[in-house]
Protein backbone atom coordinates (compact mmCIF):
# COMPACT_ATOMS: atom_id res chain seq x y z
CA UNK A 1 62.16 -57.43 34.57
CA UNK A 2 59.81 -58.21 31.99
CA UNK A 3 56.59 -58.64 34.61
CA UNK A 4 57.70 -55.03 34.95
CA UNK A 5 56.95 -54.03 31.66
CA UNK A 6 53.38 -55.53 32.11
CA UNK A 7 52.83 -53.86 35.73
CA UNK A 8 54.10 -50.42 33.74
CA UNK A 9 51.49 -51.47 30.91
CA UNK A 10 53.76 -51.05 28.55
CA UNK A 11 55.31 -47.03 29.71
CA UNK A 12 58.29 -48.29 30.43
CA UNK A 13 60.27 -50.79 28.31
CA UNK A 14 62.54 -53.64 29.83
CA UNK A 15 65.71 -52.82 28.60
CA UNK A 16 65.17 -49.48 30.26
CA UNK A 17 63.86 -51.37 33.34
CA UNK A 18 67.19 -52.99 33.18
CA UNK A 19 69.36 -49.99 32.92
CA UNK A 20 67.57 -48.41 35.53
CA UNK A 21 68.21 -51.43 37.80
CA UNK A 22 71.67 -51.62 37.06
CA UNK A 23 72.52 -48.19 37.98
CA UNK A 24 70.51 -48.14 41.06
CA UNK A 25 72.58 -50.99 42.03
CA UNK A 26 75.99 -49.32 41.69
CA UNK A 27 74.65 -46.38 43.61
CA UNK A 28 72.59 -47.92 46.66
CA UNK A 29 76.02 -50.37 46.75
CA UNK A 30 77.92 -47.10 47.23
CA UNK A 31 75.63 -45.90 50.43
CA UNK A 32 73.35 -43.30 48.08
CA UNK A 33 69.39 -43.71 47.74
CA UNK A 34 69.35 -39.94 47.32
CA UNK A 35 71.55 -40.41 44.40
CA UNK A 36 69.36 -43.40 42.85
CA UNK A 37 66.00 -41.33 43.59
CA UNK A 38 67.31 -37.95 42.00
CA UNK A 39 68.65 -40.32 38.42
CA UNK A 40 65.14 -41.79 38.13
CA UNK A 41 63.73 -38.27 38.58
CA UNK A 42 65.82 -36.53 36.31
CA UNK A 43 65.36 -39.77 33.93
CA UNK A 44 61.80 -40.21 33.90
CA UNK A 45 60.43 -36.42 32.71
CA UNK A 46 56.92 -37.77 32.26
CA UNK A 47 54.06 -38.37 34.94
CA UNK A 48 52.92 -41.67 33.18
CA UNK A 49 56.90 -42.49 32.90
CA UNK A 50 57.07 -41.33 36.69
CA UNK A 51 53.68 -43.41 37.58
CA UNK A 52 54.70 -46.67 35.81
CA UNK A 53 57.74 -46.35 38.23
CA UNK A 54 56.75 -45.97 41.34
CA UNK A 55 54.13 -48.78 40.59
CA UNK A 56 57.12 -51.16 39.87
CA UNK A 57 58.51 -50.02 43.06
CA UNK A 58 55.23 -50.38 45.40
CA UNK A 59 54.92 -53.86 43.56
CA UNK A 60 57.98 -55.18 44.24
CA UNK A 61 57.95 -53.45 47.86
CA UNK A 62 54.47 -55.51 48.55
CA UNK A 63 55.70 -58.27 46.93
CA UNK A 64 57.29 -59.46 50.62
CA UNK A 65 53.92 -59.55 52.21
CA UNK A 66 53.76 -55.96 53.80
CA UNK A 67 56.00 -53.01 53.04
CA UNK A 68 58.54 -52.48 55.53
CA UNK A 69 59.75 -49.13 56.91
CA UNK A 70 62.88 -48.90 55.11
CA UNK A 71 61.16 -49.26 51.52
CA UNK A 72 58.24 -47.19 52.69
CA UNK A 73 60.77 -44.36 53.68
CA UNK A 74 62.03 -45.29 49.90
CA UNK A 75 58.84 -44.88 48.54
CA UNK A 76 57.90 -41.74 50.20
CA UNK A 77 61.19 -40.04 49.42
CA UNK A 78 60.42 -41.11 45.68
CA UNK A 79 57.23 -39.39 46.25
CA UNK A 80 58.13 -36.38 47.61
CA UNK A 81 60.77 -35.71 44.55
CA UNK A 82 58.14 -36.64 41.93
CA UNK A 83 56.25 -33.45 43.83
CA UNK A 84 53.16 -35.74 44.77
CA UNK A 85 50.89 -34.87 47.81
CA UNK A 86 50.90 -37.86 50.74
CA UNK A 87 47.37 -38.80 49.41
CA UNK A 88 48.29 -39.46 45.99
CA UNK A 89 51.50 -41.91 47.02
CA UNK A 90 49.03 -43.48 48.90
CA UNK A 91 46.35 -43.82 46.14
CA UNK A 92 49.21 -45.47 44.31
CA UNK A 93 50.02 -47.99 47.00
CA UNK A 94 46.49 -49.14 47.19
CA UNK A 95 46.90 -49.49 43.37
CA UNK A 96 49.74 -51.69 43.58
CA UNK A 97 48.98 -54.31 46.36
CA UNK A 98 45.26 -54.95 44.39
């Protein structure tokens, strides 16, 4: 959680990191990604809040060597309800695996 903060450079704090974590937890246990995608986008109002996000989440989906299609679905889904063009998710990726 807190090599989060320091991917985030500092936008999003760790204890919100952890909240965040926690409820997206409950909800993907429960069968609902939709449901964890449209809390962090009502949650994070900013687009440096929204950035420092999906950077965590392209991080941690690189992290296993190559993102799989499950958590690229994820991360496109994310992408789409931040209201980001394909070009820019991808921007981000490239961002994230350097």
């Amino acid at each position: 959680v807190e090599r989060m903060g320091v991917l985030t450079n500092g936008e999003i704090d760790s204890g919100f990191i952890r909240d965040l974590l926690s409820e997206a937890e409950t909800k993907v246990g429960a069968g609902s990604r939709d449901a964890v995608i449209a809390g962090i986008t009502s949650a994070l109002e900013s687009d440096a809040e929204r950035r420092a996000a999906f950077m965590v989440a392209a991080a941690v989906s690189w992290g296993g060597g190559g993102i799989g299609v499950q958590e690229g679905l994820a991360l496109q889904a994310i992408s789409n309800a931040f209201g980001w063009e394909m070009s820019e998710m991808h921007k981000l990726l490239g961002q994230a695996r350097a």
